[in-house]
N, C-alpha and C. Protein backbone atom coordinates (compact mmCIF):
# COMPACT_ATOMS: atom_id res chain seq x y z
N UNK A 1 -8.11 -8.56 -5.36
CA UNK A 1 -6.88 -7.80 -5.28
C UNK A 1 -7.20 -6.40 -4.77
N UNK A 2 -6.61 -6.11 -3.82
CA UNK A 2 -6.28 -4.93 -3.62
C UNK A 2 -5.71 -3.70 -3.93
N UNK A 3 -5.62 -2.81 -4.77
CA UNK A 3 -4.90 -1.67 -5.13
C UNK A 3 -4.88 -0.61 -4.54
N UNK A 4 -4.01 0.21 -4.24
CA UNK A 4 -3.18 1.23 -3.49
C UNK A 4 -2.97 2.49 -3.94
N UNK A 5 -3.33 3.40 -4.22
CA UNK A 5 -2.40 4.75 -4.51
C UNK A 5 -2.00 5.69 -3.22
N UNK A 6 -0.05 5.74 -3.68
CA UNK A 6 0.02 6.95 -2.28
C UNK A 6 0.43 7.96 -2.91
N UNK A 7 -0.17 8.91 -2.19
CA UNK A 7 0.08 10.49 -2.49
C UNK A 7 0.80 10.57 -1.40
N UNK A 8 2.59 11.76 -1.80
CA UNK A 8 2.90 12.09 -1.06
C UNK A 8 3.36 13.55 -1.49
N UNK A 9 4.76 13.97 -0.85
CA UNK A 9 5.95 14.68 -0.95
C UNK A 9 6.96 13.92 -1.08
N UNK A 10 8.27 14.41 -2.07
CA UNK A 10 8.88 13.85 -2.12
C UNK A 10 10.10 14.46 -0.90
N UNK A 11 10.67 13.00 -0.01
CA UNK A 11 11.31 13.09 1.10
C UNK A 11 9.87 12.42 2.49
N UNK A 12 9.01 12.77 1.96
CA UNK A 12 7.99 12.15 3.12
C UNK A 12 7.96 10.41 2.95
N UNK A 13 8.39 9.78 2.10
CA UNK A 13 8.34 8.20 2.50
C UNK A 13 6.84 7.55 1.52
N UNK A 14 6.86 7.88 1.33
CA UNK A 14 5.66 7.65 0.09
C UNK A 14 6.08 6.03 -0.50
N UNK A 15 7.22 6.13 -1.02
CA UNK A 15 7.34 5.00 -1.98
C UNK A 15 8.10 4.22 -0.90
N UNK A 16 8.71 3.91 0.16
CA UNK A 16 9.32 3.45 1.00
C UNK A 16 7.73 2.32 1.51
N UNK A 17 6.92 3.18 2.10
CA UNK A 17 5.63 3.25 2.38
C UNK A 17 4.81 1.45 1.82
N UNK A 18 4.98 2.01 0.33
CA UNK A 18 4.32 0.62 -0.77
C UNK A 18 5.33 -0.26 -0.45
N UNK A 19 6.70 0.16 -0.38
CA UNK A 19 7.85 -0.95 -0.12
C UNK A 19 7.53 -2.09 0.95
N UNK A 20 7.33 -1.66 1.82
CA UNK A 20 7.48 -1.96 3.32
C UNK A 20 5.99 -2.65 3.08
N UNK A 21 4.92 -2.18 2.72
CA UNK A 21 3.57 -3.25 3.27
C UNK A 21 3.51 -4.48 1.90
N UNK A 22 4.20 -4.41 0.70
CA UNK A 22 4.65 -5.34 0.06
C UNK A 22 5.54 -6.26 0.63
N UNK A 23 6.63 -5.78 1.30
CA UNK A 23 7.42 -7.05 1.85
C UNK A 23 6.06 -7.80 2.50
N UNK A 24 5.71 -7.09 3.78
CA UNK A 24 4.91 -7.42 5.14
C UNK A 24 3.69 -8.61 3.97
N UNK A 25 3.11 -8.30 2.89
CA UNK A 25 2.63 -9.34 2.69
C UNK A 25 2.75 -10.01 2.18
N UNK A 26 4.09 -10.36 1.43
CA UNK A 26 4.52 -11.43 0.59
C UNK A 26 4.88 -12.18 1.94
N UNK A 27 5.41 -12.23 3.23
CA UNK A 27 5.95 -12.28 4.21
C UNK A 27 4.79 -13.49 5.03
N UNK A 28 3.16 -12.61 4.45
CA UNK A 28 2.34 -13.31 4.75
C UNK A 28 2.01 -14.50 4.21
N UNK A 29 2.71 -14.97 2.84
CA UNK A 29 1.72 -15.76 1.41
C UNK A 29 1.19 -14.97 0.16
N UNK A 30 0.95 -13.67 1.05
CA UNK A 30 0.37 -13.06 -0.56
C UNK A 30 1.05 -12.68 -1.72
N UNK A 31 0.17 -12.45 -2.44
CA UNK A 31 1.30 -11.44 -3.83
C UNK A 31 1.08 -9.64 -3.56
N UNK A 32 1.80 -9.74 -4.09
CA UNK A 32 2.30 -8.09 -4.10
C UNK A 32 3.66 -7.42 -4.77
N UNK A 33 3.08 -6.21 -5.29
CA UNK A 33 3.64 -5.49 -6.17
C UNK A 33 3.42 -3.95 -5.59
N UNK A 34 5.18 -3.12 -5.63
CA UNK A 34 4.94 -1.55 -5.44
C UNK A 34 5.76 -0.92 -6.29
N UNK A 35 5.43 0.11 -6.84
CA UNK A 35 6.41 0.77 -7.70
C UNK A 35 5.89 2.51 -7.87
N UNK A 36 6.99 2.90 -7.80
CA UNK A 36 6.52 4.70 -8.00
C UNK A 36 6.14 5.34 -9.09
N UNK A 37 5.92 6.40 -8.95
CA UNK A 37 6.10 7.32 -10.38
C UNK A 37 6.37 8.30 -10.05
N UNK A 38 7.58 8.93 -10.39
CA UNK A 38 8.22 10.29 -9.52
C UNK A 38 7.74 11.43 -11.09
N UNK A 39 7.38 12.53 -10.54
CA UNK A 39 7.37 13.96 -11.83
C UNK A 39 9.16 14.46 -11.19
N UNK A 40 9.03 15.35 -11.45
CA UNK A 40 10.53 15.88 -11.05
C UNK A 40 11.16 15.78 -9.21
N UNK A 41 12.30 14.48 -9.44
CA UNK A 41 12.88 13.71 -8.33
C UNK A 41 13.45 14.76 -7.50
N UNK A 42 12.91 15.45 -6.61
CA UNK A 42 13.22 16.61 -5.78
C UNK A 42 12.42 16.62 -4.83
N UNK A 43 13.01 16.95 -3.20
CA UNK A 43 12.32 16.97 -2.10
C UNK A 43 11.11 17.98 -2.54
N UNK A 44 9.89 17.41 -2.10
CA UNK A 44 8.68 18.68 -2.04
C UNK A 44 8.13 18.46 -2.75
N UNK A 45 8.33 18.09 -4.30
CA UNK A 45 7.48 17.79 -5.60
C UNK A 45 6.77 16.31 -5.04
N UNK A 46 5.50 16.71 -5.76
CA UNK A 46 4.19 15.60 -5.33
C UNK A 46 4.73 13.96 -5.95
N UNK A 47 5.03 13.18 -4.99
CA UNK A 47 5.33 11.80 -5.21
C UNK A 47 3.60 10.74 -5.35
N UNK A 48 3.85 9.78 -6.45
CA UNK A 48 2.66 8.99 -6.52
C UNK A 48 3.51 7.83 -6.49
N UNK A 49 3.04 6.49 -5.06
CA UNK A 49 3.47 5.17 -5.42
C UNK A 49 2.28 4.15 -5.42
N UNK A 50 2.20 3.62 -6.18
CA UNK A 50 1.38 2.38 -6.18
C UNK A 50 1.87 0.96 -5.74
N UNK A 51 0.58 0.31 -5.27
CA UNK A 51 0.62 -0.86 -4.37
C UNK A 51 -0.14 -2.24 -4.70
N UNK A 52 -0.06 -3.21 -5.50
CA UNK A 52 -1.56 -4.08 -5.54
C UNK A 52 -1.03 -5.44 -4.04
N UNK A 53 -2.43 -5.61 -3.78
CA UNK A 53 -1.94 -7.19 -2.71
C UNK A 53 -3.15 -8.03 -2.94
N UNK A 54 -3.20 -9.00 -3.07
CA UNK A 54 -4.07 -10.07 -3.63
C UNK A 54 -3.31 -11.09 -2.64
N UNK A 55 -4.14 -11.88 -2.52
CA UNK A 55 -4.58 -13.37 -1.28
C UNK A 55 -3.91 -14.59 -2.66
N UNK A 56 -3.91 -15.76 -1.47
CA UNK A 56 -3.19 -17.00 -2.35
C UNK A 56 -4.33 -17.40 -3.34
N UNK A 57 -5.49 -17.32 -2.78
CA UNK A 57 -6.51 -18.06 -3.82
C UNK A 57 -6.95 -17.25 -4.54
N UNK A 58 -6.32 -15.86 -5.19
CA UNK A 58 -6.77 -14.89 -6.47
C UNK A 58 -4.92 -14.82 -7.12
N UNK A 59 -4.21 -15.73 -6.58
CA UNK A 59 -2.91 -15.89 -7.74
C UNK A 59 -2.21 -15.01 -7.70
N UNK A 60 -1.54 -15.09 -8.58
CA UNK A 60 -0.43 -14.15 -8.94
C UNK A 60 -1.22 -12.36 -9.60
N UNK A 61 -0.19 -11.31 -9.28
CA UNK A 61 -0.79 -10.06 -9.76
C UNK A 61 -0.07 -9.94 -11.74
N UNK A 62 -0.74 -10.03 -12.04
CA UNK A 62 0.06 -9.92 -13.39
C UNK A 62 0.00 -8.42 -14.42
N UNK A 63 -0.94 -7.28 -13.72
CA UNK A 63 -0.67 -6.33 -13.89
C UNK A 63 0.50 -5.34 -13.51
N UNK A 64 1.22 -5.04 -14.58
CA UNK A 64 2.35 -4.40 -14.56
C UNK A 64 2.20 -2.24 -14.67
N UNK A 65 0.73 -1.99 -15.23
CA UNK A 65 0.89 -0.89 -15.01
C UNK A 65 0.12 -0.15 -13.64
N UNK A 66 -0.19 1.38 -14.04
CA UNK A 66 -0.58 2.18 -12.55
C UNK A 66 -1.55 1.89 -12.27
N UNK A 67 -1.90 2.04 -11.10
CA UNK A 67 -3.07 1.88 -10.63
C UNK A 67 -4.00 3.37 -11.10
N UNK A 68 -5.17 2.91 -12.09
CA UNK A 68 -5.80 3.99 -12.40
C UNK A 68 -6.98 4.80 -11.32
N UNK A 69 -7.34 3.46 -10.89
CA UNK A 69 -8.86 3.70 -10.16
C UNK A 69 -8.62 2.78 -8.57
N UNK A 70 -7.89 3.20 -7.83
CA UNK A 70 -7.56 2.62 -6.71
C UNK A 70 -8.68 2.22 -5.44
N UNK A 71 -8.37 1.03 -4.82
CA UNK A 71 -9.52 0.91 -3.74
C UNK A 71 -9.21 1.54 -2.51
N UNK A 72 -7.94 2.08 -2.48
CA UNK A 72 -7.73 2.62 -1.30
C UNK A 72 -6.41 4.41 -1.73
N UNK A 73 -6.87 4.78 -1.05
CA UNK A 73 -6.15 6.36 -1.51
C UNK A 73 -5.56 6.37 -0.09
N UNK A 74 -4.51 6.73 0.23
CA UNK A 74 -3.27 7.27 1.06
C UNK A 74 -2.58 8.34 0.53
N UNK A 75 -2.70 9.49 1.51
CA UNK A 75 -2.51 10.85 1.38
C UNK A 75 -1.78 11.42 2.61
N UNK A 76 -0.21 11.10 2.43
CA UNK A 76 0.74 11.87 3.30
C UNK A 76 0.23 13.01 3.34
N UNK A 77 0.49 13.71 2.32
CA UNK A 77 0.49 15.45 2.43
C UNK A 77 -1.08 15.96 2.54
N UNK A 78 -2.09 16.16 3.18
CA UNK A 78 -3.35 16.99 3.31
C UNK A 78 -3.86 18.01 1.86
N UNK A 79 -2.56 18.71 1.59
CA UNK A 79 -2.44 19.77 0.93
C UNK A 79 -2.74 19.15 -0.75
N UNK A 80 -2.34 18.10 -0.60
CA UNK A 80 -3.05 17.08 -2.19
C UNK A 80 -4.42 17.01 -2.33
N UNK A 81 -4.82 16.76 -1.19
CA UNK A 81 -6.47 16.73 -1.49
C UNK A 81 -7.23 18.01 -2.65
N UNK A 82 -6.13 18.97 -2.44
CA UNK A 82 -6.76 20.57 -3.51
C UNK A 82 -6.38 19.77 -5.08
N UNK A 83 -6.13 19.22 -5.17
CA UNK A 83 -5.48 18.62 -6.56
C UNK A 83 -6.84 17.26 -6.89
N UNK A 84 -7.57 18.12 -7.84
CA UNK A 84 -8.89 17.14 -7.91
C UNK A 84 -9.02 15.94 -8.45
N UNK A 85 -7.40 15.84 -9.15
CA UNK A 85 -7.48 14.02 -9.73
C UNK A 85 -7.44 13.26 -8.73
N UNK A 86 -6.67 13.41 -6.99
CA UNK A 86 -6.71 12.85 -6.09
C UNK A 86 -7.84 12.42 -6.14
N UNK A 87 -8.80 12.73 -5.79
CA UNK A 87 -9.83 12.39 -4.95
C UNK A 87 -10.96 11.35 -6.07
N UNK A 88 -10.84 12.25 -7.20
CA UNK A 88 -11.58 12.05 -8.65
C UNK A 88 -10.98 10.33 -8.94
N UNK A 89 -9.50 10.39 -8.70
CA UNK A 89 -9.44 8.34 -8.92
C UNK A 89 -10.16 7.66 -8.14
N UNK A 90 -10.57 7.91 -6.78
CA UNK A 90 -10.53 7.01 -6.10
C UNK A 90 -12.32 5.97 -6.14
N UNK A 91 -12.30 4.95 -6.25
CA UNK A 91 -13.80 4.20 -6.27
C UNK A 91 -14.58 4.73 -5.25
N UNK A 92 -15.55 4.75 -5.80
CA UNK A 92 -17.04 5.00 -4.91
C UNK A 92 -16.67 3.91 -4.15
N UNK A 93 -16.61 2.72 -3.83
CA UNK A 93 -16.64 1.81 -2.55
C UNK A 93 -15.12 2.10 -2.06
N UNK A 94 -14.13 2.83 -2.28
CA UNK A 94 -12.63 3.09 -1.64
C UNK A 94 -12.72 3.23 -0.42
N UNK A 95 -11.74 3.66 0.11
CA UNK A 95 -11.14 3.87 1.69
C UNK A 95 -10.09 5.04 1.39
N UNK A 96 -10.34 6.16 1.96
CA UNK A 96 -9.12 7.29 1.80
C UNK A 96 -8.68 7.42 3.43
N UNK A 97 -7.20 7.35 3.41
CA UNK A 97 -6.73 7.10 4.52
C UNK A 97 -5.97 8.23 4.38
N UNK A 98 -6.28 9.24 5.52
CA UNK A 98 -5.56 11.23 5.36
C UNK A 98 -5.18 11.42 6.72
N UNK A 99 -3.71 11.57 6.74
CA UNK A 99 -2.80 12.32 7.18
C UNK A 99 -3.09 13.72 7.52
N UNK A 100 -4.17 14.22 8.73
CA UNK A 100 -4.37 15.62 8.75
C UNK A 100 -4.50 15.68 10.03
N UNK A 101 -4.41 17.32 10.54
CA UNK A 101 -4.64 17.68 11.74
C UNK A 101 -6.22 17.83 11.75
N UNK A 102 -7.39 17.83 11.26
CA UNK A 102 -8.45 18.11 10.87
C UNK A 102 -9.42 17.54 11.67
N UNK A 103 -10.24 17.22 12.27
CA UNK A 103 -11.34 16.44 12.86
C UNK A 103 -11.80 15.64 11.85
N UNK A 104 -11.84 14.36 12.22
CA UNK A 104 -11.98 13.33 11.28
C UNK A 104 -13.63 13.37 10.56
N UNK A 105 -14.47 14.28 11.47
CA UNK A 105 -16.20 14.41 10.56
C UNK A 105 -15.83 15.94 9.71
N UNK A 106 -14.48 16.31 10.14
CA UNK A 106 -14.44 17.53 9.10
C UNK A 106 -13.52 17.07 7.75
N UNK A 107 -12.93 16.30 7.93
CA UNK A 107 -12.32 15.40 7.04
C UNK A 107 -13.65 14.63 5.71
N UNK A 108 -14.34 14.01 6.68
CA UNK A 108 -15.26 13.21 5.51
C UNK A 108 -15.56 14.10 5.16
N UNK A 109 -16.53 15.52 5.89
CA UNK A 109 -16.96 16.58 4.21
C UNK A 109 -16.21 16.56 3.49
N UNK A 110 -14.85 16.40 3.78
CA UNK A 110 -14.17 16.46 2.22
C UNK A 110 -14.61 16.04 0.86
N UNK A 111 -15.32 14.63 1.71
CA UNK A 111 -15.05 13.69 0.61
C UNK A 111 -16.67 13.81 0.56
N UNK A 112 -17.47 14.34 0.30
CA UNK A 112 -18.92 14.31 -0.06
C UNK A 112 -18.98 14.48 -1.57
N UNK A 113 -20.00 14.40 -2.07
CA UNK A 113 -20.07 14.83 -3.72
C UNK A 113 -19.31 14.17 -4.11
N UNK A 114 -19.15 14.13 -6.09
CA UNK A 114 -18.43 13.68 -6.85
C UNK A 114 -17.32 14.18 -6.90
N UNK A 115 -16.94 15.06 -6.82
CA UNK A 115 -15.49 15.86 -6.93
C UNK A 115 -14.72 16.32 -5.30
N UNK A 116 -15.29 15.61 -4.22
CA UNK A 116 -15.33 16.21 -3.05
C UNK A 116 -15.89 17.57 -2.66
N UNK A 117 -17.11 18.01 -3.48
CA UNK A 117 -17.59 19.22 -3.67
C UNK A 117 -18.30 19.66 -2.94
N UNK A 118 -19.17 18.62 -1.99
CA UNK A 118 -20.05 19.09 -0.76
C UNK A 118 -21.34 18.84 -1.30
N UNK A 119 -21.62 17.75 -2.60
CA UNK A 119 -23.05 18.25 -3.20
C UNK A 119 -23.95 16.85 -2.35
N UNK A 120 -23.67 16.81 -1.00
CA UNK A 120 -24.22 15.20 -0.66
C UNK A 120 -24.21 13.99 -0.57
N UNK A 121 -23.64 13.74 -2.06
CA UNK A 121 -23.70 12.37 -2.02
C UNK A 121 -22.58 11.91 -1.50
N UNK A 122 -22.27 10.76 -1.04
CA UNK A 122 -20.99 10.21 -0.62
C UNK A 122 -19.59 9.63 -1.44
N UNK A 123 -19.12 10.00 -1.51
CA UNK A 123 -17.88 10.13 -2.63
C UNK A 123 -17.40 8.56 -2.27
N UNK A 124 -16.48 7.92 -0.85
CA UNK A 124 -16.32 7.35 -0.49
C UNK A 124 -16.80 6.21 0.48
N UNK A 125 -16.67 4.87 1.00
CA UNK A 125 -17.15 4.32 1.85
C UNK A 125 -16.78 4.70 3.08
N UNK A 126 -15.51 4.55 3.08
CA UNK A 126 -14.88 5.08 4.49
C UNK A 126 -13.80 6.27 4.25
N UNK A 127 -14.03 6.79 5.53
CA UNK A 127 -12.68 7.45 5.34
C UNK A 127 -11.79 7.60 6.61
N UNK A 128 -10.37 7.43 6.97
CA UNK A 128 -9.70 7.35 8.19
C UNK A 128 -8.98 8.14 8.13
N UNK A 129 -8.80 9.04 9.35
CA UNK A 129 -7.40 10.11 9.59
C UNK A 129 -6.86 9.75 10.78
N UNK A 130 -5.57 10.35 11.01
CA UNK A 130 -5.20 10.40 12.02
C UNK A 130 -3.89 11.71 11.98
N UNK A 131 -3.82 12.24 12.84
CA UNK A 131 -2.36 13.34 12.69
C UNK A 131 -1.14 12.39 12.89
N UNK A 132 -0.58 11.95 11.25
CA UNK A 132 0.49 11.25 11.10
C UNK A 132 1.87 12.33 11.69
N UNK A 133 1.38 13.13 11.09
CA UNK A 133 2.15 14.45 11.42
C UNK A 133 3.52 14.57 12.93
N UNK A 134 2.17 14.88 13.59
CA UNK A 134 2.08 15.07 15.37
C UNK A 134 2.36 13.85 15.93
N UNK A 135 1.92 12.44 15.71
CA UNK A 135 3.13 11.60 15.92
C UNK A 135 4.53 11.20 15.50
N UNK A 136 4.33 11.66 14.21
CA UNK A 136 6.42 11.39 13.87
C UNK A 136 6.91 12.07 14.56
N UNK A 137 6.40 13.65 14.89
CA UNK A 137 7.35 14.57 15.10
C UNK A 137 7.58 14.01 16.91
N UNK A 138 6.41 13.62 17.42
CA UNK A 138 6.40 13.22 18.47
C UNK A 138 7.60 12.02 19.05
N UNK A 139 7.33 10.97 18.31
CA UNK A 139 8.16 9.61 18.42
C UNK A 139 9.08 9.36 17.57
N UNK A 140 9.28 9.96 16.40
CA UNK A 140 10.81 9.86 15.85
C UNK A 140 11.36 11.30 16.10
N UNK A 141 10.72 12.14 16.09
CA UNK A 141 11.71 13.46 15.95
C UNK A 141 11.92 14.25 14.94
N UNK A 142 11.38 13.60 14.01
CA UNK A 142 11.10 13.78 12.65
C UNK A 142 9.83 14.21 11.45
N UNK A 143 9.89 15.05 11.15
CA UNK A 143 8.03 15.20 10.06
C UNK A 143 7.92 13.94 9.12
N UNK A 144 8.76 13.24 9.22
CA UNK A 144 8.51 11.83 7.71
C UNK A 144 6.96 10.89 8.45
N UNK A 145 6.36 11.07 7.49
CA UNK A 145 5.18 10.53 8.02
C UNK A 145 4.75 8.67 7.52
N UNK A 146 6.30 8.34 6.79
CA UNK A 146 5.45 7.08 5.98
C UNK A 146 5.16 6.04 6.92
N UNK A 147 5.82 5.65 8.01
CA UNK A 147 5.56 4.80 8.84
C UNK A 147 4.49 5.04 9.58
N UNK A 148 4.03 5.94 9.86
CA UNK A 148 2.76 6.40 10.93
C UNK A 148 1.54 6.04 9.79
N UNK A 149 1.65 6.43 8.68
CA UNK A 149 0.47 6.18 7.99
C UNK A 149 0.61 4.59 7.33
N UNK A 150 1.75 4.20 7.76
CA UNK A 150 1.17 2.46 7.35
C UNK A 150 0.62 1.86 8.55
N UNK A 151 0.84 2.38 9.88
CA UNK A 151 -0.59 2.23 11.37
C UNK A 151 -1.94 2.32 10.40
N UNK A 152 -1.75 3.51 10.46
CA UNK A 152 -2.93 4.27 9.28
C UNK A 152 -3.82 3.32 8.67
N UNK A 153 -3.23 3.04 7.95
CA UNK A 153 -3.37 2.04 6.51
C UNK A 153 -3.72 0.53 6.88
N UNK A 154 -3.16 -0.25 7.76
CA UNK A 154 -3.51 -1.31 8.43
C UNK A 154 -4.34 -1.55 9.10
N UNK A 155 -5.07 -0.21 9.77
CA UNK A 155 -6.23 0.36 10.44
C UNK A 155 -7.46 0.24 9.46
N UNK A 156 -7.55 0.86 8.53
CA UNK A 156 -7.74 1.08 7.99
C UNK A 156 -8.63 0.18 7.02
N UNK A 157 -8.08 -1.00 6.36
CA UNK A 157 -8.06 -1.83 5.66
C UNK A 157 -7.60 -3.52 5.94
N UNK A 158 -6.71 -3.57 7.18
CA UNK A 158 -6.37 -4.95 7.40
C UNK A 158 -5.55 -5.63 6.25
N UNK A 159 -4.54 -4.73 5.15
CA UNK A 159 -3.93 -5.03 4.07
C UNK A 159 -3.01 -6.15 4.61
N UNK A 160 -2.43 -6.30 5.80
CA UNK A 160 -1.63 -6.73 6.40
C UNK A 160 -1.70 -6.65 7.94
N UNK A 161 -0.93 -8.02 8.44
CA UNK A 161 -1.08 -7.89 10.06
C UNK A 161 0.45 -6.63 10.62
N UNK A 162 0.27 -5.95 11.43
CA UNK A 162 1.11 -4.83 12.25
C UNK A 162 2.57 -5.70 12.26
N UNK A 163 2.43 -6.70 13.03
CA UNK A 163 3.84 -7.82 13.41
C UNK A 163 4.21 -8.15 12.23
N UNK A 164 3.72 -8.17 11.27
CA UNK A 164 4.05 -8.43 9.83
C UNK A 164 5.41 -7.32 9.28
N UNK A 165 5.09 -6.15 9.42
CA UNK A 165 5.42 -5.10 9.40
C UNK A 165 7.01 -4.69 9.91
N UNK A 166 7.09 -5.40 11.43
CA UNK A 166 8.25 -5.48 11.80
C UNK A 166 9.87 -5.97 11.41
N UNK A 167 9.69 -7.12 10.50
CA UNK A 167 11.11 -7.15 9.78
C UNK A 167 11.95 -6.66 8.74
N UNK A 168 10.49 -6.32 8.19
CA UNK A 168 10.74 -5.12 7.01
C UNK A 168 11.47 -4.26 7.32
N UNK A 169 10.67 -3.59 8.64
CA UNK A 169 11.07 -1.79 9.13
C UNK A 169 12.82 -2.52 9.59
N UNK A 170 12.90 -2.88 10.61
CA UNK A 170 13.95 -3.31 10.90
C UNK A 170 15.72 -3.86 9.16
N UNK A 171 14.85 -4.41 8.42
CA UNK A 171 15.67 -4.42 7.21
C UNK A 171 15.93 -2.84 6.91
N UNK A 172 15.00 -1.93 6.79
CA UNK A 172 14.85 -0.74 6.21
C UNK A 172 15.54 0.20 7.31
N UNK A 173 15.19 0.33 8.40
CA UNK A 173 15.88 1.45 9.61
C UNK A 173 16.94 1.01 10.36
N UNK A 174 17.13 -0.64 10.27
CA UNK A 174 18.08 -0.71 11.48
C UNK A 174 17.92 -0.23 12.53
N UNK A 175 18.91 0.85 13.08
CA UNK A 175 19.03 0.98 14.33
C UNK A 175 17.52 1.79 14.80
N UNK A 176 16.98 2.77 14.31
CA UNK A 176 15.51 3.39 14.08
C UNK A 176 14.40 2.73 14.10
N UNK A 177 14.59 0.81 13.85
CA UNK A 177 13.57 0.53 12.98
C UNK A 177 12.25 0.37 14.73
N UNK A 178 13.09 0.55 15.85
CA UNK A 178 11.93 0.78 16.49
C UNK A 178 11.24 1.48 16.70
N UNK A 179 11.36 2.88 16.80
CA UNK A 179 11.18 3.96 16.71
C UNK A 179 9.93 3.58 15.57
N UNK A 180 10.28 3.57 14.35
CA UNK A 180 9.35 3.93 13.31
C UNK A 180 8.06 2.18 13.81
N UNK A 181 8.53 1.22 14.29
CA UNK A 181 7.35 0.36 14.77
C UNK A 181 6.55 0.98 15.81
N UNK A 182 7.25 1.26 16.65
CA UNK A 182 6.45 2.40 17.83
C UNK A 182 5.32 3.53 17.15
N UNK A 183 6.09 4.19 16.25
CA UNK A 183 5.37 5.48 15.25
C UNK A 183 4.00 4.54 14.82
N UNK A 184 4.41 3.56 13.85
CA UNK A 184 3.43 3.01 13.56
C UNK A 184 1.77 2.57 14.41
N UNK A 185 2.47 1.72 15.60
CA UNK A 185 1.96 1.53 16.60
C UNK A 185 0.67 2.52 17.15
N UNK A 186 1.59 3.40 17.10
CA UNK A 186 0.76 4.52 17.74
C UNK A 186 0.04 4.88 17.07
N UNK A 187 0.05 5.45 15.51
CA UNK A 187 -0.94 5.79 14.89
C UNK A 187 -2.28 4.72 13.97
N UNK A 188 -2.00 3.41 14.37
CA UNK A 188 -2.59 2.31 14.60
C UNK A 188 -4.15 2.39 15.33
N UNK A 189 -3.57 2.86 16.85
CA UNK A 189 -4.16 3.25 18.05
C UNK A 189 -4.97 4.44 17.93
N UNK A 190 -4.48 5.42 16.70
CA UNK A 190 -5.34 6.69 16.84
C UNK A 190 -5.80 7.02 15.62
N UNK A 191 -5.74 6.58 14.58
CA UNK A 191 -6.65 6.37 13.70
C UNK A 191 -8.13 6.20 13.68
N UNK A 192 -8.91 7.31 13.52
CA UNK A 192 -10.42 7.22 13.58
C UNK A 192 -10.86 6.70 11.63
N UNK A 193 -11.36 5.64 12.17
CA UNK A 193 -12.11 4.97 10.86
C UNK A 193 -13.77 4.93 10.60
N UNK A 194 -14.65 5.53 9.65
CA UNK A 194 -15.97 5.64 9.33
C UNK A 194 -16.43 5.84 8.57
């Protein structure tokens, strides 16, 4: 099984985010489960949603609470990374998938040391960025970054196939929902993973 934590903002698509790659893999056969945890429900305040996806031959997910210790960290907002439980959940073998304008080898120092502290050792296995950012604003018009970072995320990890992805968005945007497959698309394509 797979487990998920997204860090966002609230208004950035965070929990939409777990929505959408849960359909895409129940869609596939798998199981899957997403659910949020909002602190105070207001644009801007730090949103956390969780995600598990498990394959046909590991069954049903029958855990109902948060994901404590996630295999994969997704981080809309950059500006979370200063918040040291972020980084502090995530497994030594994880995948942190970051939403930054940053150079992606200036990105992994992030994640060096135990606390992302710089003391050497490697915090994470991989880590992938891409400027989710600079493409929404680019191809929707918009700063909402959740669709660009499920490119991201699929990049990333292979949680799900991309075409998978498509009936969901389309249930969810309608008339938009190409736009945000395009978004996706693209940051698919520019996602540096290592």
């Amino acid at each position: 099984m797979l487990e998920i934590c997204v860090y966002g903002r609230g208004g950035q698509g965070g929990v939409t985010l777990a929505e959408l790659v849960a359909h895409a893999a129940i869609s596939e056969g798998k199981h899957a489960q997403s659910m949020p945890s909002f602190g105070p429900e207001r644009r801007g305040a730090p949103v956390l949603a969780f995600l598990r996806v498990s394959g046909q031959e590991e069954g049903r997910i029958k855990i109902r609470a948060e994901v404590v210790e996630p295999d994969v960290l997704v981080v809309l907002d950059p500006g979370l990374l200063q918040v040291g439980s972020v980084v502090s959940r995530l497994k030594k073998s994880g995948t942190a998938v970051v939403n930054t304008k940053k150079t992606h080898e200036a990105m992994k120092s992030k994640f060096e040391g135990e606390g992302g502290g710089g003391e050497g050792v490697k915090r994470v296995a991989k880590v992938a960025t891409v400027d989710a950012m600079g493409i929404a604003r680019a191809v929707l018009g918009l700063p909402i970054v959740n669709t660009t970072m499920i490119g991201a995320l699929v990049k990333a990890t292979g949680v799900v196939e991309l075409a998978s992805l498509e009936e969901p968005m389309q249930e969810r945007f309608g008339k938009v929902a190409a736009k945000n497959v395009a978004a996706m698309k693209k940051a698919y394509e520019e996602t540096e993973v290592s």
